[in-house]
Protein backbone atom coordinates (compact mmCIF):
# COMPACT_ATOMS: atom_id res chain seq x y z
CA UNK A 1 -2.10 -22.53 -1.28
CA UNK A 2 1.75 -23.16 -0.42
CA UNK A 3 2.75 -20.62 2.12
CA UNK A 4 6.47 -19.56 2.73
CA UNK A 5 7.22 -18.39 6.45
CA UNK A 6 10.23 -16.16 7.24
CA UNK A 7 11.14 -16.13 10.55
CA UNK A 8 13.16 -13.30 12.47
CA UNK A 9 15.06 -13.50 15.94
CA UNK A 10 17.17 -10.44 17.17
CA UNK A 11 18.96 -10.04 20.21
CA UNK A 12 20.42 -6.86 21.37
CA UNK A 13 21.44 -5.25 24.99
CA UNK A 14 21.04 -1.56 24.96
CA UNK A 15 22.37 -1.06 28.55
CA UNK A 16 25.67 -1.70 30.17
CA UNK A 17 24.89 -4.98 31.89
CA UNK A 18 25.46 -3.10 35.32
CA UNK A 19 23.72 0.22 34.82
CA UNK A 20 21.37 0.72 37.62
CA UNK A 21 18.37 1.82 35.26
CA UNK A 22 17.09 1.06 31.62
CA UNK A 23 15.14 2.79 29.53
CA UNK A 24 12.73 -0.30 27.38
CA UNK A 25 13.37 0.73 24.01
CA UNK A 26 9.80 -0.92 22.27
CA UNK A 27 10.67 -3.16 19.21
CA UNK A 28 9.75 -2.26 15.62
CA UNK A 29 6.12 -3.87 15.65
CA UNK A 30 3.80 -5.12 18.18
CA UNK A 31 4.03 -7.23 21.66
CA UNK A 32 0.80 -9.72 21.13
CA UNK A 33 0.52 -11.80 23.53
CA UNK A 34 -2.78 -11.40 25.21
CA UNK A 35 -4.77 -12.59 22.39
CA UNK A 36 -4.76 -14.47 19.25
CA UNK A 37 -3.69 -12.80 15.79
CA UNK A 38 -6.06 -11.89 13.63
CA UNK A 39 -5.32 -10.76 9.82
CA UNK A 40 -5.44 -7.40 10.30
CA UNK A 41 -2.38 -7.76 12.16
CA UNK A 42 -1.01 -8.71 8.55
CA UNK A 43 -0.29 -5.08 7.35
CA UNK A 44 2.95 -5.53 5.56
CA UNK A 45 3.74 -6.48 1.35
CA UNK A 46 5.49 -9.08 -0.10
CA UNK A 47 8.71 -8.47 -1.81
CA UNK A 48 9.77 -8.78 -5.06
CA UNK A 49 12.02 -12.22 -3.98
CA UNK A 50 9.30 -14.08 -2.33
CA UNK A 51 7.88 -17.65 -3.00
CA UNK A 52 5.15 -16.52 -5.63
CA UNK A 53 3.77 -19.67 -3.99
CA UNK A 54 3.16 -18.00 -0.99
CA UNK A 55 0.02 -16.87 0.92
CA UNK A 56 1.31 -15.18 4.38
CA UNK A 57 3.94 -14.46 6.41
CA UNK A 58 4.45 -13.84 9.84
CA UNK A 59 7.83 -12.40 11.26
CA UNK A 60 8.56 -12.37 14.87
CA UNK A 61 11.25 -11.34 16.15
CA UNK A 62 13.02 -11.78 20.13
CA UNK A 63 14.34 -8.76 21.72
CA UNK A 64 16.24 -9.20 24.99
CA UNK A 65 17.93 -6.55 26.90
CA UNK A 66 20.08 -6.00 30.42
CA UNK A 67 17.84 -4.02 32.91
CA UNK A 68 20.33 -3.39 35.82
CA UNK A 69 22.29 -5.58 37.71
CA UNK A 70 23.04 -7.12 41.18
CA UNK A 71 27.10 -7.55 42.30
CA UNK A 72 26.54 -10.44 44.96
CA UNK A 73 29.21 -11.62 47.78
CA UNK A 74 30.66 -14.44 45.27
CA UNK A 75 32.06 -12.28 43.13
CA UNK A 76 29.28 -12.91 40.55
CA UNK A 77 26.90 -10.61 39.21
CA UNK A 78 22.96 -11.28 38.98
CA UNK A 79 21.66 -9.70 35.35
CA UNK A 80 17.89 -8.35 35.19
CA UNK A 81 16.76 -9.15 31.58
CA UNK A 82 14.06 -8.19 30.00
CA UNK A 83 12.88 -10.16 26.75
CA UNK A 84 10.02 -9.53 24.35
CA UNK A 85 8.75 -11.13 21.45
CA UNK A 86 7.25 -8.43 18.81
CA UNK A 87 5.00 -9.40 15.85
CA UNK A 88 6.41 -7.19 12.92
CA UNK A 89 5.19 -4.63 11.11
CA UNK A 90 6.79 -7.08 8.25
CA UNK A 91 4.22 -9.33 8.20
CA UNK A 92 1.46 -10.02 5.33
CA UNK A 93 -0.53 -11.97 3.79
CA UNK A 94 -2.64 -12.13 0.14
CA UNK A 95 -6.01 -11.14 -0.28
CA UNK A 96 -7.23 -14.66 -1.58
CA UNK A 97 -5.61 -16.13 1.64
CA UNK A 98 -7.40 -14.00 3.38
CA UNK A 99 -11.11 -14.74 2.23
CA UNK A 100 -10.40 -18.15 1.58
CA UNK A 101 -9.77 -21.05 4.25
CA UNK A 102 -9.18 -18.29 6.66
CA UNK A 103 -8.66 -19.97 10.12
CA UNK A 104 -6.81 -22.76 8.72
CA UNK A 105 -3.96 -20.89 7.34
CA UNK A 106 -4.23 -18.31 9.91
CA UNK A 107 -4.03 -21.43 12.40
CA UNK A 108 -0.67 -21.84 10.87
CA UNK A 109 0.64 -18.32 11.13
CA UNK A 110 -0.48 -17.90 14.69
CA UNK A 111 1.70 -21.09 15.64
CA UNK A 112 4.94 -19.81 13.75
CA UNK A 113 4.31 -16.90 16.33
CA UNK A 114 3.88 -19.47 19.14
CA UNK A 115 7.07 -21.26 18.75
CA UNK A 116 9.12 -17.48 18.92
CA UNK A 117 6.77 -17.21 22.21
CA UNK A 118 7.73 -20.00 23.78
CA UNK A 119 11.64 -19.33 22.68
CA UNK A 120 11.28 -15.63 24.08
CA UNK A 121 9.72 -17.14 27.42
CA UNK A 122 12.73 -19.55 27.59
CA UNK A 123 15.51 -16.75 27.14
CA UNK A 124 13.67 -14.87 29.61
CA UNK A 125 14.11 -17.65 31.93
CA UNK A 126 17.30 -19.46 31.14
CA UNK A 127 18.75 -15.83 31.40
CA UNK A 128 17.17 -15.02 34.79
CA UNK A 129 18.17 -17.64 36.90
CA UNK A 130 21.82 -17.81 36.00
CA UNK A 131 24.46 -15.97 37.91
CA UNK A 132 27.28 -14.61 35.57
CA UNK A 133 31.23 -13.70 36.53
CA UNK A 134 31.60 -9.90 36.59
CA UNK A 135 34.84 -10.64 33.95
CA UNK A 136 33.25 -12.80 31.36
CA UNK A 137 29.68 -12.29 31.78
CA UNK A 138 29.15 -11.05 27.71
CA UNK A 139 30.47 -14.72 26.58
CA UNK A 140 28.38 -16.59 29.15
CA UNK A 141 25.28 -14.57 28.16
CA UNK A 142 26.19 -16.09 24.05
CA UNK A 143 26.93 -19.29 25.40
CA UNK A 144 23.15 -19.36 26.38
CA UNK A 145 21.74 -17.03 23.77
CA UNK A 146 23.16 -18.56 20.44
CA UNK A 147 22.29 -22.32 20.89
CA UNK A 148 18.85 -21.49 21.83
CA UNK A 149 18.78 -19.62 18.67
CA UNK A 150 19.92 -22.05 17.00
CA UNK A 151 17.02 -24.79 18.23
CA UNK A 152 14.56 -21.91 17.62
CA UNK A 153 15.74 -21.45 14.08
CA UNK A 154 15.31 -25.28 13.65
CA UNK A 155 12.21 -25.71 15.16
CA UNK A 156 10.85 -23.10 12.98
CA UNK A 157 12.15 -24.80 9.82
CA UNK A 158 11.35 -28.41 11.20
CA UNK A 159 7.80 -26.67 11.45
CA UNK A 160 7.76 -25.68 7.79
CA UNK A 161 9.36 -28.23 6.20
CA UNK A 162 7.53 -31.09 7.92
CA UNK A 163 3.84 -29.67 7.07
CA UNK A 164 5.09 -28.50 3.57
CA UNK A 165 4.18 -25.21 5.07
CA UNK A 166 0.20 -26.67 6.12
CA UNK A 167 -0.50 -28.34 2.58
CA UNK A 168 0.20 -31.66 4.40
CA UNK A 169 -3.03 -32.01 6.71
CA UNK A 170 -2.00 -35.00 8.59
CA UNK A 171 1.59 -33.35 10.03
CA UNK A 172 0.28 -30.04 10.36
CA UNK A 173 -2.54 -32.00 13.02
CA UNK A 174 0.79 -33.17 14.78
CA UNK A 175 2.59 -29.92 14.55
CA UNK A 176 -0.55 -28.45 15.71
CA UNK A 177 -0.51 -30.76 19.21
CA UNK A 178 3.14 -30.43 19.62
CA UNK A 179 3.40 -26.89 19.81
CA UNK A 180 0.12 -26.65 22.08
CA UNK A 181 1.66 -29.58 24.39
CA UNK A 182 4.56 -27.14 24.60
CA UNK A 183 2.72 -23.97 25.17
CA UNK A 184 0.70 -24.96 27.97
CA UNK A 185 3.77 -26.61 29.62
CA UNK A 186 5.84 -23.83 28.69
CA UNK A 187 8.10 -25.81 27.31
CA UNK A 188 10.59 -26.86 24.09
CA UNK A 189 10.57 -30.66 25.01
CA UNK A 190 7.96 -31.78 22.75
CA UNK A 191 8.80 -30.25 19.25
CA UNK A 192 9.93 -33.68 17.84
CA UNK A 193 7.32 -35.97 20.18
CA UNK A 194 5.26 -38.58 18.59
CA UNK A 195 1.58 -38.08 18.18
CA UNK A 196 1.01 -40.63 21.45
CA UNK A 197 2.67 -38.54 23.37
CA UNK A 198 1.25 -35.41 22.56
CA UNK A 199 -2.41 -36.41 22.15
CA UNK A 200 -3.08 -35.79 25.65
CA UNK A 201 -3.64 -31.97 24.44
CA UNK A 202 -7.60 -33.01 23.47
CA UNK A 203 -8.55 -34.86 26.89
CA UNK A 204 -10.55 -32.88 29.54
CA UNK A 205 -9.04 -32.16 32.74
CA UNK A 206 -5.15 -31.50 32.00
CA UNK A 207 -2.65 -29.75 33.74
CA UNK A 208 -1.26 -26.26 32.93
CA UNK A 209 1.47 -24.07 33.89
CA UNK A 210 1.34 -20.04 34.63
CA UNK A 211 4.74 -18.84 34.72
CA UNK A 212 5.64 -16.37 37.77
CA UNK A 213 3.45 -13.01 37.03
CA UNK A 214 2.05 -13.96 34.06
CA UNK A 215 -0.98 -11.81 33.38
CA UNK A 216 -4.21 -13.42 32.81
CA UNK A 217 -4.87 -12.57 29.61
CA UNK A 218 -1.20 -14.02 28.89
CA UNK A 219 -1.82 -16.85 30.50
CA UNK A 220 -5.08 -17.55 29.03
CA UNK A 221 -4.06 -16.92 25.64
CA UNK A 222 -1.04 -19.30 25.64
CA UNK A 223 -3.32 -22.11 27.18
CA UNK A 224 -6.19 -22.01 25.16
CA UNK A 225 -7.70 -25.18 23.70
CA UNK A 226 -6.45 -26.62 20.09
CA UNK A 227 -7.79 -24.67 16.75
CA UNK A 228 -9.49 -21.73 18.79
CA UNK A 229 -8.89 -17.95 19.04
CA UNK A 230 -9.04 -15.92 22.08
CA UNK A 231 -10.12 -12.28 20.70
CA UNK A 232 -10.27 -9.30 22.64
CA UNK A 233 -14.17 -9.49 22.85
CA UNK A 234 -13.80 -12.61 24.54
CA UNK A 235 -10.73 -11.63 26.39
CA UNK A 236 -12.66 -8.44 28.56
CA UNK A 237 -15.19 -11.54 29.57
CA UNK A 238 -12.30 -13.27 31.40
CA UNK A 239 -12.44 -13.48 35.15
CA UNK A 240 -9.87 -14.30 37.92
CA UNK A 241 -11.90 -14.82 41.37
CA UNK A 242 -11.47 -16.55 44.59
CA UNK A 243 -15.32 -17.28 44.39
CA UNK A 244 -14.84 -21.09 44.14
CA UNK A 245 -11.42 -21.49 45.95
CA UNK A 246 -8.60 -20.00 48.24
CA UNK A 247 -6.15 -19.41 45.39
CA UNK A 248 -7.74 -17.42 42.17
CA UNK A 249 -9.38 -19.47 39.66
CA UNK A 250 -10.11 -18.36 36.29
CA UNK A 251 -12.56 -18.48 33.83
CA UNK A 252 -12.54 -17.57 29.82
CA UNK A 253 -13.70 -18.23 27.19
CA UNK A 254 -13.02 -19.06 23.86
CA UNK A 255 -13.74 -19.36 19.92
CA UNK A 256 -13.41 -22.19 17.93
CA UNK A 257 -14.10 -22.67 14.41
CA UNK A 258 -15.42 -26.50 12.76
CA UNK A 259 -17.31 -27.68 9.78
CA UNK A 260 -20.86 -29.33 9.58
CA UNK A 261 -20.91 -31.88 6.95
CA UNK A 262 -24.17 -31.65 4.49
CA UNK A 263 -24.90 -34.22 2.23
CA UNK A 264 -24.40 -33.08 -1.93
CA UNK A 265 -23.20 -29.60 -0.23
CA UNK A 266 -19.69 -27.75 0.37
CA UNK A 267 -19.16 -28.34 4.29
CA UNK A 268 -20.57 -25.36 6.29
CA UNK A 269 -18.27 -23.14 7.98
CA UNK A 270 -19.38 -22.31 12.00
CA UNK A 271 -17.93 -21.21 14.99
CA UNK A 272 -18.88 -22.01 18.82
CA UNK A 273 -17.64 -20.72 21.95
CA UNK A 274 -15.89 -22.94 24.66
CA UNK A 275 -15.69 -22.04 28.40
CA UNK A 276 -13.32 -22.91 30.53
CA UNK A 277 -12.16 -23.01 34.23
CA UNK A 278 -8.99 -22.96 35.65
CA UNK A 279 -8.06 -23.68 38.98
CA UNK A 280 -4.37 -24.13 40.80
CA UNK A 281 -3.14 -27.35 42.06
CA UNK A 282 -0.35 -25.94 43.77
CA UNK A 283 1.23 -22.40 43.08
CA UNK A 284 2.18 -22.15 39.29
CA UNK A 285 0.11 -25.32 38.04
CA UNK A 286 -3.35 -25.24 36.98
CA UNK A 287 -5.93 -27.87 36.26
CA UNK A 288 -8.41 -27.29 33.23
CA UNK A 289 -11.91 -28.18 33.12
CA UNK A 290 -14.50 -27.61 30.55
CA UNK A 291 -17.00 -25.67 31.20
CA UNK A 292 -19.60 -25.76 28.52
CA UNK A 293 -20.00 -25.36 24.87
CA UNK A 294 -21.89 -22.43 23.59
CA UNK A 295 -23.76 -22.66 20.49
CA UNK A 296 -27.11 -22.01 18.31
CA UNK A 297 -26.57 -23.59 15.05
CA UNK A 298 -25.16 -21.36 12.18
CA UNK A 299 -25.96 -17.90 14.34
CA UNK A 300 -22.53 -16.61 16.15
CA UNK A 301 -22.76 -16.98 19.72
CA UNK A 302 -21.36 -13.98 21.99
CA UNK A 303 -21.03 -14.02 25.96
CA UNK A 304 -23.10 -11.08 27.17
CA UNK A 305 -22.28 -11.50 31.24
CA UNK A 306 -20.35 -13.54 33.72
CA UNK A 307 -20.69 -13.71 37.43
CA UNK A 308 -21.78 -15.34 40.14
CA UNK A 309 -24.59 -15.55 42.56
CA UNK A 310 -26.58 -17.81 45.14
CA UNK A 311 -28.91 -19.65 42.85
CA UNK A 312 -29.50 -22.72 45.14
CA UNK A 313 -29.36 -23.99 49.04
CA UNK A 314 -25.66 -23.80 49.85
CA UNK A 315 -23.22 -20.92 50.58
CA UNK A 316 -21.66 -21.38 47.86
CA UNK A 317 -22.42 -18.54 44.91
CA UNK A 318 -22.50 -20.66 41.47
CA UNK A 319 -21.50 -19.35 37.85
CA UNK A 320 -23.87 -17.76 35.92
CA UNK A 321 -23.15 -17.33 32.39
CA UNK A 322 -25.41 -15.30 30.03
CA UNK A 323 -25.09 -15.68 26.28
CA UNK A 324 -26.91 -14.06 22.79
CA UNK A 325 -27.11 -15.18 19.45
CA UNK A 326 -28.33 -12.63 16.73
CA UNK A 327 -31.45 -14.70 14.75
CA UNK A 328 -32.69 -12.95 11.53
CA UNK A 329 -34.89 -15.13 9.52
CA UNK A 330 -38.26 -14.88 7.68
CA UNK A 331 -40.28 -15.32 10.77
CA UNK A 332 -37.65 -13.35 13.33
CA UNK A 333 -35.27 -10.98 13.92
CA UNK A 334 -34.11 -10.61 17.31
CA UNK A 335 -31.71 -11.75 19.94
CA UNK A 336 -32.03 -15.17 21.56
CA UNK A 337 -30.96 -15.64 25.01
CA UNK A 338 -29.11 -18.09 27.22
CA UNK A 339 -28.79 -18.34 30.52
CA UNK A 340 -26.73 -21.39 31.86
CA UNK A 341 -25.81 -21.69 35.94
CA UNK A 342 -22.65 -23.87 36.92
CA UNK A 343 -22.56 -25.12 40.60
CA UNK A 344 -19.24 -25.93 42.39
CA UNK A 345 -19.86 -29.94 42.86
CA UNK A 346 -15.93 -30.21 43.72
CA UNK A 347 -13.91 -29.82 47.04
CA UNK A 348 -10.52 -29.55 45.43
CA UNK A 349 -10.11 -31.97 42.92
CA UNK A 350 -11.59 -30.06 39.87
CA UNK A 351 -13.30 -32.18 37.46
CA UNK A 352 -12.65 -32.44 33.91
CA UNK A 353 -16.30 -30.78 33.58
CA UNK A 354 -18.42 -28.64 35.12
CA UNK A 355 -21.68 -29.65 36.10
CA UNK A 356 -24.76 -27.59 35.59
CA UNK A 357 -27.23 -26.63 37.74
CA UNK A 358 -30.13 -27.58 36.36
CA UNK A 359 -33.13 -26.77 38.47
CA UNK A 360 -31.76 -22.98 38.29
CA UNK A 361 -31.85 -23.36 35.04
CA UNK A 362 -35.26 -24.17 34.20
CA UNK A 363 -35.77 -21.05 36.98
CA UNK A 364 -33.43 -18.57 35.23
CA UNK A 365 -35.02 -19.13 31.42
CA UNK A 366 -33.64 -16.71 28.94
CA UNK A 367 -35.70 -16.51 26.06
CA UNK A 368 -36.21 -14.44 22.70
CA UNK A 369 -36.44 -10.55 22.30
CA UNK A 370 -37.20 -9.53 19.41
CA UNK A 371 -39.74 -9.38 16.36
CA UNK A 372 -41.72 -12.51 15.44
CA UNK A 373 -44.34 -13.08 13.10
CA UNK A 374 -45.12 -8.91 13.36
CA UNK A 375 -45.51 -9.00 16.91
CA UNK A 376 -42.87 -7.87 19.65
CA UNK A 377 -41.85 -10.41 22.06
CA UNK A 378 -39.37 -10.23 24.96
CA UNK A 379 -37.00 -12.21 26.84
CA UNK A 380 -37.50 -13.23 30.72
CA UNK A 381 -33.93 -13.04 31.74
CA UNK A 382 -31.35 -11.20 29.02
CA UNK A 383 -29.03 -9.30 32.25
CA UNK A 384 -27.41 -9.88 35.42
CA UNK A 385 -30.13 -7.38 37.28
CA UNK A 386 -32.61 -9.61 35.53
CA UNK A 387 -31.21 -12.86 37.30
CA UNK A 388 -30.63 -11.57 40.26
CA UNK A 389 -33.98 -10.35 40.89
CA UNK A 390 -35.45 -13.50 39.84
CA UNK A 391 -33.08 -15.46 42.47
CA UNK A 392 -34.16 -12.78 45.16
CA UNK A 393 -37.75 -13.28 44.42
CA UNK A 394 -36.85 -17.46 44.55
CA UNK A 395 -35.31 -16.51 48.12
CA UNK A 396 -31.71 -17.13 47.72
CA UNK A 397 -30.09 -14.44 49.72
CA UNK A 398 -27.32 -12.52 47.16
């Protein structure tokens, strides 16, 4: 289905540029940027003018606003700004769209929403680090504001016009690596690249950049792997932890959607989860490394616990991960357990995998609990107490 994509940027200050305090004034709509969108963000209606062609919308909108100010011995004055972007209430999207090719269209959406990101983070910074005269500061703060609107209005329709708004698979596959080439460099640079440059976004083992602050969830979110969400289920299992290094590394986790071909048959929709570890090369660059790939067949796979523990010789604690999958066939119904130990094989160049440890894992067996055949069964190892005492009675000291 042809979708049409209105895009909104608005820029306001709603303080004097040197009042001491601000009140934030929150946007009409929300500030997501912690996860991925989901349709029920999509609460809004079509109006009568729209493209009856048209299957969603997403609206963001920028919001930027003076936060006190600085007076500094050159005469010049040092602005605090404070910019948002805010998903609006605005947005919608048709019921058919909706049940029908859901991620791919909602892939789409969630990028249109990327690009004012990444615009909103640039503001934020091209704003911050520039000193302004205390006589002509309101023109100097346009002479930055309206050109970047102008490339974000461009970028926006270069992003529409170019994928015929997603019906053309092959651009919307390079749209799709430019913008994530720009969001984990945090960056507008790539928006017209060529697909050579920008394939680098599928190999193992890249580099990332946190901006100053950033949150976790933020950052995790923004960097997340091509064609996967990051939901709020999976965001509560994310960890930051100086376990492995010095600095904080992190670890989430995330959901992507693909397609087994069957022979004579419609291709079968699935999802799988990805893990991944991030670890800092220096103070606001990261390096990425897979961590595993989580998955039983058609049955959605959720991560039940994350943490670590002394499962070998060393001093070193390793990863434990803990997994379910929900089974409910004509022989079973029950929960099917996974329970997968990572060891840190690296000193400080991470690699672009992690390896297992596999003699823990043949130790720490998970296993089915549940109903089979009539008779009740149960798992060896479905909780962190579970593994734990198993490594204690194994003699690794926790």
């Amino acid at each position: 289905m042809r979708q049409y994509i209105v895009t909104v940027l608005v820029f306001f200050l709603v303080s004097h540029a040197f009042a001491q305090e601000a009140t934030w004034i929150a946007p009409e709509g929300k500030i997501i940027n912690d996860r991925t969108l989901v349709w029920g963000d999509f609460l809004g209606k079509p109006s009568k003018d729209e493209d009856p062609r048209a299957g969603a919308a997403v609206r963001p909108a920028i919001y930027a606003y003076a936060d006190g100010a600085e007076v500094l011995p050159n005469d010049k004055v040092k602005i605090k700004f404070r910019v948002k972007c805010a998903f609006q209430s605005a947005a919608w999207v048709k019921e058919a769209v909706e049940k029908e090719h859901t991620y791919y269209y909602l892939n789409h959406e969630q990028h249109h929403y990327d690009i004012a990101l990444l615009f909103a983070n640039k503001l934020q910074t091209d704003l911050s680090v520039k000193e302004f005269s205390q006589k002509n500061y309101e023109k100097e703060i346009e002479s930055i504001y309206f050109p970047l609107l102008k490339k974000y209005q461009k970028t926006q329709e270069d992003y529409d016009n170019e994928s015929n708004h997603s019906l053309i698979v092959e651009k919307q596959v390079l749209w799709d690596m430019r913008i994530k080439k720009c969001l984990e460099n945090n960056t507008d640079e790539f928006f017209e690249s060529p697909a050579d440059v920008v394939k680098t976004v599928w190999y193992l083992g890249q580099n990332v950049k946190r901006l100053p602050g950033e949150p976790v969830k933020q950052f995790t979110t923004r960097c997340r792997p091509l064609y996967c969400e990051f939901s709020d289920d999976l965001a509560v299992k994310t960890i930051e932890t100086t376990a492995w290094t010095e600095d904080k590394a992190i670890v989430a986790f995330y959901r992507q959607n693909f397609n087994v071909e069957i022979e004579d048959e419609q291709p079968k929709e699935c999802t799988r989860l990805l893990g991944e570890v991030f670890v800092t090369t220096d103070r606001s660059i990261y390096k990425r490394a897979l961590l595993d790939t989580f998955a039983n067949g058609a049955h959605p796979t959720k991560i039940t616990s994350v943490f670590f523990a002394n499962a070998d010789s060393d001093a070193v604690k390793e990863l434990i991960v803990i997994s379910a999958s929900d089974i409910k066939n004509t022989d079973s119904v029950g929960t099917l357990f996974s329970v997968r130990v990572f060891d840190k094989t690296f000193a400080k160049l991470l690699p672009a995998r992690i390896k297992r440890l596999e003699s823990a894992g043949v130790l720490l067996s998970g296993g089915f609990e549940g109903v089979v055949n009539g008779k009740p069964v149960k798992a060896k190892h479905k909780n962190q107490k579970e593994v734990e005492d198993e490594l204690k009675k194994a003699g690794f000291v926790q």
